[in-house]
Protein backbone atom coordinates (compact mmCIF):
# COMPACT_ATOMS: atom_id res chain seq x y z
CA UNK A 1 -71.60 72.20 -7.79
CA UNK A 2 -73.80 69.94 -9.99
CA UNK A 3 -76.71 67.81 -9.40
CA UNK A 4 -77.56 65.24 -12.16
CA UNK A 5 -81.26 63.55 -11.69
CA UNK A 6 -82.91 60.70 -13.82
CA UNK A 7 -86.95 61.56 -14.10
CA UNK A 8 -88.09 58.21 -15.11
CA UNK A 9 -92.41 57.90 -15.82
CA UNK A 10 -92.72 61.39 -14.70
CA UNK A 11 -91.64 60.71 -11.14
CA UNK A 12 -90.03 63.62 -9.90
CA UNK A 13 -89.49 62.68 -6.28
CA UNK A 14 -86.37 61.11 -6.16
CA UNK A 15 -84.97 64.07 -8.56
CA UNK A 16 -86.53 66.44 -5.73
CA UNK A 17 -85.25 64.59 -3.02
CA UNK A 18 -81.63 64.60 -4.17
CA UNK A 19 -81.81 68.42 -4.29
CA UNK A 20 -83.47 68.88 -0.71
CA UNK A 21 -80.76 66.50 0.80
CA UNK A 22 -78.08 68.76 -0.80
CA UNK A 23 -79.90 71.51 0.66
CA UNK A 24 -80.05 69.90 4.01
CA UNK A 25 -76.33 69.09 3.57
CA UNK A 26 -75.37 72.43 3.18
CA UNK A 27 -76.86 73.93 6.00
CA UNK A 28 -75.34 71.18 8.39
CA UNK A 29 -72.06 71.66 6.69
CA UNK A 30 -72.54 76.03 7.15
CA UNK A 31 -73.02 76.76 3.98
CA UNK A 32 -75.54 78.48 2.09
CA UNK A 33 -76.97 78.02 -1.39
CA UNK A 34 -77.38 80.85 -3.65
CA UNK A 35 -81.03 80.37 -5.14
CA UNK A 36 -80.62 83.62 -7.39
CA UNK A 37 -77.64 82.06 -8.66
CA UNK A 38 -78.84 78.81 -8.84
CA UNK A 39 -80.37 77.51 -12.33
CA UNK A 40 -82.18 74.61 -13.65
CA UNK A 41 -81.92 72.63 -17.15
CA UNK A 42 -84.88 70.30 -17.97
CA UNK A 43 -83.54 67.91 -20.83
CA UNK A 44 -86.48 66.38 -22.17
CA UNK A 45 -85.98 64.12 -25.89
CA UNK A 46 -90.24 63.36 -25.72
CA UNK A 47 -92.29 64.28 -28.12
CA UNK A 48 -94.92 65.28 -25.80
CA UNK A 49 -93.46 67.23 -23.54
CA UNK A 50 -95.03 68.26 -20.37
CA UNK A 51 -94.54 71.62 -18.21
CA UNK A 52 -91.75 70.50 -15.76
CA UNK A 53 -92.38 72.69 -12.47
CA UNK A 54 -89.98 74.19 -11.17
CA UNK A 55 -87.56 73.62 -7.87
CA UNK A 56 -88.28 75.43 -4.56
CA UNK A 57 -84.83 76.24 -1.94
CA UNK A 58 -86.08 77.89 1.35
CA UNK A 59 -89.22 78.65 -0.57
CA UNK A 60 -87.68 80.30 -3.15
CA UNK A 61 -88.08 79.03 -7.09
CA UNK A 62 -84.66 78.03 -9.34
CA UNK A 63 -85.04 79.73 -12.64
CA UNK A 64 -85.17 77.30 -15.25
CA UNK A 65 -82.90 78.29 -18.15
CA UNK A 66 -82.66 76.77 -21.73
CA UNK A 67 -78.57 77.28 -21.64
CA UNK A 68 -75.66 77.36 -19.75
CA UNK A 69 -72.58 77.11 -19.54
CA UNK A 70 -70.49 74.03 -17.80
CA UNK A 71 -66.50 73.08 -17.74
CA UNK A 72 -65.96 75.78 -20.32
CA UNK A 73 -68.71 73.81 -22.72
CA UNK A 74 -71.85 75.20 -23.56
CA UNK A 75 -74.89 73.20 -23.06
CA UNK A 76 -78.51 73.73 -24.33
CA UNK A 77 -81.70 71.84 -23.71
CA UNK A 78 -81.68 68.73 -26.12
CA UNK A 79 -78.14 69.59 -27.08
CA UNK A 80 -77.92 70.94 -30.24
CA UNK A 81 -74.63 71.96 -29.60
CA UNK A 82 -74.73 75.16 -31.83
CA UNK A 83 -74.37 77.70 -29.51
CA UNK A 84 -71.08 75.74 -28.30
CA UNK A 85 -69.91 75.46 -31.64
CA UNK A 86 -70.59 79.00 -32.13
CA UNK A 87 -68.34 80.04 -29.58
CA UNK A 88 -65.89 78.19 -30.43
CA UNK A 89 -65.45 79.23 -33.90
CA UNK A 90 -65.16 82.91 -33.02
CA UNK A 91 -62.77 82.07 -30.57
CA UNK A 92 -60.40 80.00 -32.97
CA UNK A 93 -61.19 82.92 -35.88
CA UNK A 94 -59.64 85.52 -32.97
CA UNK A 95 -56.64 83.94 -32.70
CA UNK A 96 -56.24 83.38 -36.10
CA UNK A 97 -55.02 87.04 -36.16
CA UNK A 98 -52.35 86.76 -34.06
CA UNK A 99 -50.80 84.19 -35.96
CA UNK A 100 -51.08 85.90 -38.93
CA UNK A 101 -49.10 88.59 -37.07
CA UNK A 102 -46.43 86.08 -36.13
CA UNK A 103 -46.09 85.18 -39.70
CA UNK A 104 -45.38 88.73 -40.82
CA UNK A 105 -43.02 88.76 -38.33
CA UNK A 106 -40.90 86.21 -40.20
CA UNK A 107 -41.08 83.35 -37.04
CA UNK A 108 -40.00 79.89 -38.31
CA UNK A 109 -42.69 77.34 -39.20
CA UNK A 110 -41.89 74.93 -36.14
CA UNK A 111 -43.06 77.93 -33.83
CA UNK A 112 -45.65 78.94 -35.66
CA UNK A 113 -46.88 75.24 -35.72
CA UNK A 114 -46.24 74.87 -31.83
CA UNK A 115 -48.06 78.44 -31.32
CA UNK A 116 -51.23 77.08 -33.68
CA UNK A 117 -51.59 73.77 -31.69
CA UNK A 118 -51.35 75.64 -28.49
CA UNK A 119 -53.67 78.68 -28.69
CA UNK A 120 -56.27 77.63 -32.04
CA UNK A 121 -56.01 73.75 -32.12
CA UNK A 122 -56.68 73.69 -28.32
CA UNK A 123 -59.87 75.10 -28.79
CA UNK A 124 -61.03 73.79 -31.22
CA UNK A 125 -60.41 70.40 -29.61
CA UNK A 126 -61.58 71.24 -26.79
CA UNK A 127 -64.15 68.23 -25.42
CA UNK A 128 -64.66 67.40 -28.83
CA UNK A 129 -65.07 63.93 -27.97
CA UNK A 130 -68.74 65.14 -25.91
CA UNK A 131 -70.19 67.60 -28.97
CA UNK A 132 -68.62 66.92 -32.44
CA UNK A 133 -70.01 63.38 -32.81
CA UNK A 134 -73.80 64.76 -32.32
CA UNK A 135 -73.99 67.74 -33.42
CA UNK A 136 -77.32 68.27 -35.72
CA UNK A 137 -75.61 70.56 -38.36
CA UNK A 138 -72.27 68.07 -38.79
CA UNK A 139 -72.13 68.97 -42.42
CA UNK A 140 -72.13 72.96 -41.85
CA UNK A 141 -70.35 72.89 -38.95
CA UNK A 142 -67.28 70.39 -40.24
CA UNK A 143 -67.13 72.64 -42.75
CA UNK A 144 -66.84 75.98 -40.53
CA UNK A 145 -64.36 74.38 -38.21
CA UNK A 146 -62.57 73.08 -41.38
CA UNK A 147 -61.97 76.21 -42.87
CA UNK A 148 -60.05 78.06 -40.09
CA UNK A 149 -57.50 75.07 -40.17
CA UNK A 150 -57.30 75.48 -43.98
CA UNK A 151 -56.63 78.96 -43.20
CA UNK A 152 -54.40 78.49 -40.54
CA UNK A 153 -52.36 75.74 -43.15
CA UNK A 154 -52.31 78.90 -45.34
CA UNK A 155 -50.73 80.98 -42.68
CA UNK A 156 -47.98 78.56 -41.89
CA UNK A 157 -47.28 76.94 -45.01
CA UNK A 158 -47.69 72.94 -43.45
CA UNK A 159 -50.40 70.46 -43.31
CA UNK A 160 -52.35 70.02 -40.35
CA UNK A 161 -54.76 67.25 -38.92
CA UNK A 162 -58.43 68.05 -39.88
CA UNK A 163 -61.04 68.59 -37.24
CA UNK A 164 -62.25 64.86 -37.82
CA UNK A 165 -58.76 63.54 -37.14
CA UNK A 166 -58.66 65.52 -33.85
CA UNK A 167 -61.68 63.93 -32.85
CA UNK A 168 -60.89 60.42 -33.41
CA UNK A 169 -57.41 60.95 -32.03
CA UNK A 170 -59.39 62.45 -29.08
CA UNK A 171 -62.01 59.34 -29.18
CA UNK A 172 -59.18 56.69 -29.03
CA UNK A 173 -56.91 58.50 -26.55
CA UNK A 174 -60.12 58.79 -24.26
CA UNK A 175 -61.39 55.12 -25.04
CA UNK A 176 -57.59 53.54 -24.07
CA UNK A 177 -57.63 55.15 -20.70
CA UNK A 178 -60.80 53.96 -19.66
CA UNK A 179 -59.93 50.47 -21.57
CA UNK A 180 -56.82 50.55 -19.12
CA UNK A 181 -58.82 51.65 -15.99
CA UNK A 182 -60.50 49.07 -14.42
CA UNK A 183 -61.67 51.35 -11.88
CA UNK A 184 -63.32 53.83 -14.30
CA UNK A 185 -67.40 53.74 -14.53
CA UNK A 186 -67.33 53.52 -17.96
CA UNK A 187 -64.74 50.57 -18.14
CA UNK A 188 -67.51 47.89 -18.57
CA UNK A 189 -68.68 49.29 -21.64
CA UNK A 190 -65.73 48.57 -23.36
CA UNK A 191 -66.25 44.13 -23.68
CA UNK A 192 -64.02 42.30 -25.99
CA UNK A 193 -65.43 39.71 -28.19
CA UNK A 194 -64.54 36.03 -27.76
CA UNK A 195 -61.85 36.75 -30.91
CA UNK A 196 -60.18 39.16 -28.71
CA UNK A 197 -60.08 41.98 -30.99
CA UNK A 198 -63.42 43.13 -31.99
CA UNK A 199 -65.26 45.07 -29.09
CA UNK A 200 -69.20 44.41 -28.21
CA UNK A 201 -70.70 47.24 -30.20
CA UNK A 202 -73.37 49.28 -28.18
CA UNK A 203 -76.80 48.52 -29.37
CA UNK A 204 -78.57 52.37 -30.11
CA UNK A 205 -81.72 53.04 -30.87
CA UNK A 206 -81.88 56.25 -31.94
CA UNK A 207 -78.84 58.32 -33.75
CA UNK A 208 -78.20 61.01 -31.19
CA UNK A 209 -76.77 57.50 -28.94
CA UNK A 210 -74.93 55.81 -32.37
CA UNK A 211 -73.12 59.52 -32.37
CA UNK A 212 -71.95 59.56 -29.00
CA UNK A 213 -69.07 58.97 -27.83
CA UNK A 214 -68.99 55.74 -26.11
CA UNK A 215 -70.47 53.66 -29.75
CA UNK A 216 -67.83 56.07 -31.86
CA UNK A 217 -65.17 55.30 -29.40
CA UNK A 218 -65.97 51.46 -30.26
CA UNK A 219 -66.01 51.86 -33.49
CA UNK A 220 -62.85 53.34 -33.41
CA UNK A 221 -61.06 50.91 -31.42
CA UNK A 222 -62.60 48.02 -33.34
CA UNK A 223 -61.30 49.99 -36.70
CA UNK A 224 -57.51 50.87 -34.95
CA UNK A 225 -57.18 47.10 -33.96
């Protein structure tokens, strides 16, 4: 369970009140919160940053933690995303091994191929669309990423898509279904122009929102049509 809370001119109380009404809703629905297990992640972007105090459950204080880990992605305060990438490089570099050992075995190409997309390619795509787009290093990191697909190309003897053609495949495929889901939060976003082709860019201020996904995924669409 997740609770997501907007502090807005340091006003904490409707953040705090969120989490005592879950609180109050577990106990009237028999269940109990785990405070030991229960942690907190203060994303602050501010320059000045000031000393966020922490929650209280039944008196007892949430440990307020600089990472975790959420939907198999790892997040850090002000999202770096290194640690994420991290992981998911030594993951795809362990796997790498065991289709090296296929290839030794003499297996044909179109199961080697269908054994890289399904145990490396997977995770390296996986939620691109939320942490390739921003992430601070994009040069060093592309580059990482990069070379276990060169090496896996080696290993198989065929061209494969890059890691930036995963993501924009990811970023349209994404972007259509909320484009064809009127019921989707996110479908407003996505305006067309009066020409009908062109959609309304999103207006960013600062390059950590230009990166994300919702202004790539425009571009993209804009580019594809």
């Amino acid at each position: 369970m997740t609770v997501v809370g907007l502090i807005s001119k340091n006003k904490e109380s409707t953040y705090r009140e969120e989490v005592q009404q879950l609180t109050a809703w577990c106990k009237a629905n028999s269940l109990s919160l785990n405070v030991d297990k229960t942690k907190e992640m203060v994303v602050d972007f501010r320059r000045a940053q000031n000393d966020h105090s922490p929650l209280f459950i039944d008196g007892s204080p949430v440990e307020i933690v600089k990472s975790t880990k959420f939907l198999g992605v790892h997040l850090e305060e002000n999202f770096p995303w290194s640690l994420n990438t991290t992981f998911i490089t030594k993951k795809a570099q362990q796997r790498l091994y065991f289709l090296w050992r296929l290839r030794k075995a003499h297996l044909p190409t179109p199961i080697l191929t269908m054994f890289y997309r399904g145990t490396i390619e997977s995770v390296l795509s996986s939620c691109i669309t939320v942490w390739f787009g921003n992430c601070t290093v994009s040069a060093i990191i592309c580059k990482t990423l990069q070379r276990i697909v060169r090496t896996a190309e080696k290993i198989i003897g065929v061209s494969l898509p890059s890691i930036t053609d995963m993501y924009n495949t990811s970023c349209i495929r994404k972007a259509n279904s909320i484009v064809d889901d009127p019921t989707h939060p996110s479908h407003t976003l996505f305006t067309l122009l009066l020409s009908g082709k062109r959609y309304r860019s999103i207006w960013a201020l600062t390059s950590r929102l230009c990166n994300s996904f919702f202004p790539q995924a425009i571009r993209l669409l804009t580019t594809q049509n």
